[in-house]
C-alpha atoms as a PDB file:
ATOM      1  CA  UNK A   1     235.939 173.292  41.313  1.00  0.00           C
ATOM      2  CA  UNK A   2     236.515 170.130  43.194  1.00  0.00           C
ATOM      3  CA  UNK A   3     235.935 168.036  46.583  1.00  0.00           C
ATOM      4  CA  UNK A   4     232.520 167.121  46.297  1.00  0.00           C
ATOM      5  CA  UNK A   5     229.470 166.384  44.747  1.00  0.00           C
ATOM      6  CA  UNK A   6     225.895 167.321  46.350  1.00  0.00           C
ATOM      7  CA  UNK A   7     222.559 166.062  45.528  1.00  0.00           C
ATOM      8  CA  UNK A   8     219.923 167.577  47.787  1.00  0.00           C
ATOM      9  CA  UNK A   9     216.187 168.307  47.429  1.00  0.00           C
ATOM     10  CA  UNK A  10     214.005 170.942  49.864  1.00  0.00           C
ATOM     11  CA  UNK A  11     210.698 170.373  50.502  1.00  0.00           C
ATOM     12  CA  UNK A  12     208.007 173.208  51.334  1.00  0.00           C
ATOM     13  CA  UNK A  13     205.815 172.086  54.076  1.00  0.00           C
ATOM     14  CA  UNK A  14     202.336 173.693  55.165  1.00  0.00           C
ATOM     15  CA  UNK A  15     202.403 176.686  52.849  1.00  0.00           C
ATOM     16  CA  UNK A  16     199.933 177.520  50.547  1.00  0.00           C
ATOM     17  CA  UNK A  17     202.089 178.308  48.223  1.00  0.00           C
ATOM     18  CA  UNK A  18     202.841 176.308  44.648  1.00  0.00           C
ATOM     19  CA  UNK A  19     205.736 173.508  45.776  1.00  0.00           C
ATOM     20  CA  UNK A  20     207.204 173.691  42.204  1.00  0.00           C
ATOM     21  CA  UNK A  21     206.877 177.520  42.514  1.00  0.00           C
ATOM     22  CA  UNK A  22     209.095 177.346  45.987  1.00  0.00           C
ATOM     23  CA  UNK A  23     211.565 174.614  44.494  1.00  0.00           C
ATOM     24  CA  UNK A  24     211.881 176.668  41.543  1.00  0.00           C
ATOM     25  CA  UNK A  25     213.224 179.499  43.895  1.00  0.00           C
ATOM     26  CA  UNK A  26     215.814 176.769  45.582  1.00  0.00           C
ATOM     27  CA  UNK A  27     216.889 176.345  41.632  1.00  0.00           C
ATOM     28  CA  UNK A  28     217.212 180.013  40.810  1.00  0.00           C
ATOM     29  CA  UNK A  29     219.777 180.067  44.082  1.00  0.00           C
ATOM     30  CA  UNK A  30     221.616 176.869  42.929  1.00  0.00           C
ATOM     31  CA  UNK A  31     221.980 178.242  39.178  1.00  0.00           C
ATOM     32  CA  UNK A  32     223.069 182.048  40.588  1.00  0.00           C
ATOM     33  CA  UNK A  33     226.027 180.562  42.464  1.00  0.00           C
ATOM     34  CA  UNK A  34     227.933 179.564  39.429  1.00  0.00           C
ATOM     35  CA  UNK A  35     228.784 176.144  40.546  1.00  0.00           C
ATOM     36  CA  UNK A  36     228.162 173.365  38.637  1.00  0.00           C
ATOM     37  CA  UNK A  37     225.017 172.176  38.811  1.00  0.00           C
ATOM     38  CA  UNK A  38     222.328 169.610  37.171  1.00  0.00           C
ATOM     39  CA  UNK A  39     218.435 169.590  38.348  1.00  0.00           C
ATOM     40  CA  UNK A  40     216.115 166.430  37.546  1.00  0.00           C
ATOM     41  CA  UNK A  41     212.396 165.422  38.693  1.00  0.00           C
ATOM     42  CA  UNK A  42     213.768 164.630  42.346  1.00  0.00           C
ATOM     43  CA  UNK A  43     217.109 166.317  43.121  1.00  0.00           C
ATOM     44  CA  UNK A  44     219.730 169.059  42.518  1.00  0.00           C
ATOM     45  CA  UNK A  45     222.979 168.083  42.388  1.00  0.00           C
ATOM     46  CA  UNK A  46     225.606 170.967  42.420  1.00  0.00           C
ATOM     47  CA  UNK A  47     229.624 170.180  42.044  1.00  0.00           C
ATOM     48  CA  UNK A  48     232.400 172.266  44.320  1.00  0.00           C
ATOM     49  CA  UNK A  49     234.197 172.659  47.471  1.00  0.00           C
ATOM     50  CA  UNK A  50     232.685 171.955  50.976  1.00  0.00           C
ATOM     51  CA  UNK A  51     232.042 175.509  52.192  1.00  0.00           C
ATOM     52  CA  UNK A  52     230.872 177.024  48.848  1.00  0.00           C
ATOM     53  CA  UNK A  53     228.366 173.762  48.294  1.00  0.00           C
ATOM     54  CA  UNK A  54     227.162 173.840  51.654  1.00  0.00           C
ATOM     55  CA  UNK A  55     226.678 177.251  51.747  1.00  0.00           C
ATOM     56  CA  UNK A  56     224.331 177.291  48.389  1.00  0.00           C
ATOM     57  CA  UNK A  57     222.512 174.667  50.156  1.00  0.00           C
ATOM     58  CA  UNK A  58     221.663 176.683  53.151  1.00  0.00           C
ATOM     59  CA  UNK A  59     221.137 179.951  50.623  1.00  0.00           C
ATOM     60  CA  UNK A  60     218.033 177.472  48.975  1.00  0.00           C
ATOM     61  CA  UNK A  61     216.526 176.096  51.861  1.00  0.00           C
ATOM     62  CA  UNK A  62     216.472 179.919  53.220  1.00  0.00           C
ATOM     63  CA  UNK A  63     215.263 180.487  50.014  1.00  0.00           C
ATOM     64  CA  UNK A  64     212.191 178.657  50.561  1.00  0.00           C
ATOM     65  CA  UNK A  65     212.057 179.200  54.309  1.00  0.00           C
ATOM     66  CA  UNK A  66     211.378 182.676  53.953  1.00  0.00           C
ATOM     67  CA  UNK A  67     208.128 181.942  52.140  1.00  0.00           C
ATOM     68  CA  UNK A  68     207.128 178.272  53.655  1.00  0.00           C
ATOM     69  CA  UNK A  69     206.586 177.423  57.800  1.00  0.00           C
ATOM     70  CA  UNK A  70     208.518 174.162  57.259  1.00  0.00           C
ATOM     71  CA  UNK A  71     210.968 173.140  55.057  1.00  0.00           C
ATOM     72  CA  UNK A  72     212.264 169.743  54.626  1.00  0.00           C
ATOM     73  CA  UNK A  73     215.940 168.663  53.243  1.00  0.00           C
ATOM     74  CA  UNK A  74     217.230 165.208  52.006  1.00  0.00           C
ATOM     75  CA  UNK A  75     221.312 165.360  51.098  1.00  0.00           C
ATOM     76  CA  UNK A  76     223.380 162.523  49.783  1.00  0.00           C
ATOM     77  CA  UNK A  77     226.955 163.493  49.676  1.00  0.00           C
ATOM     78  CA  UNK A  78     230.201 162.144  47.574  1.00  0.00           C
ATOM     79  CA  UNK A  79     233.665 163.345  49.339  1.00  0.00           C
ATOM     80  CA  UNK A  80     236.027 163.177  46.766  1.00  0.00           C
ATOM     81  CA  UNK A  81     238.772 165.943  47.260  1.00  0.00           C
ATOM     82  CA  UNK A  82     241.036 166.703  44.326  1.00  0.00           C
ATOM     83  CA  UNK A  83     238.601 165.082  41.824  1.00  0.00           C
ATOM     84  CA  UNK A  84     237.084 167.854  39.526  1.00  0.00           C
ATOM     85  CA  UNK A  85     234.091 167.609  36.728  1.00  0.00           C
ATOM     86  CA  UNK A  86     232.604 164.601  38.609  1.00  0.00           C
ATOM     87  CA  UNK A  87     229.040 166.099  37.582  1.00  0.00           C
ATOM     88  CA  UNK A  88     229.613 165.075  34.268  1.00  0.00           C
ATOM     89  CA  UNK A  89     232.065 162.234  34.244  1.00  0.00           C
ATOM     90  CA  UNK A  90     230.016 160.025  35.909  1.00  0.00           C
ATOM     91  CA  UNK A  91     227.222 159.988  33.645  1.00  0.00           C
ATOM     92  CA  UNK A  92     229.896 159.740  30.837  1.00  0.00           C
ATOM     93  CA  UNK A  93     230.927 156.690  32.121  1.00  0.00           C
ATOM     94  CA  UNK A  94     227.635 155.173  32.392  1.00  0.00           C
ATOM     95  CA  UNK A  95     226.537 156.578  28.679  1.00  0.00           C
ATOM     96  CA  UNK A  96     229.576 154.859  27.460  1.00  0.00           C
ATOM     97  CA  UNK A  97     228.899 151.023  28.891  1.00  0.00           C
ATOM     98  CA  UNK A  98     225.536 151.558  27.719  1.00  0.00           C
ATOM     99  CA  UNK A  99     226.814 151.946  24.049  1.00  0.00           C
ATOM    100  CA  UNK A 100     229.182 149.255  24.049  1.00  0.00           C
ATOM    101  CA  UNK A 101     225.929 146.659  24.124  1.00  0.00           C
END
């Protein structure tokens, strides 16, 4: 996997449903794709190729569509073609200037 890295997070709007149920169904989406993904408090971020990124995106936000009225989306997106494992090199990186101090 490659390209680009994808940190989104979907929203449920006006349901009455749970929130952290409905993002846990955007999750379950992310994690069946097989892509390389990482979830914290605010965003998923999920590592690939334009097309097969974008298209789990639009598989989670369908996700929760189909049980929510209104479903908001925020996306930050890093472009980097040929670059692969960015997911986890970039907190590497960080982890490692933190423990030369």
């Amino acid at each position: 996997m490659s390209g680009m890295l994808v940190a989104f997070s979907v929203t449920p709007l006006g349901g009455s449903e749970s929130v952290g149920d409905l993002v846990a169904e955007a999750v379950r989406v992310v994690r069946a794709s097989g892509l390389p993904n990482r979830t914290d408090a605010m965003f998923t971020t999920i590592e690939g190729e334009w097309d097969e990124v974008m298209a789990v995106v639009k598989q989670a936000v369908d996700a929760v569509a189909a049980r929510a009225p209104r479903v908001s989306v925020t996306l930050k997106a890093d472009v980097r073609p040929g670059v692969t494992g960015a997911l986890d090199a970039k907190v590497a990186h960080v982890e490692r200037r933190l423990a030369e101090r």
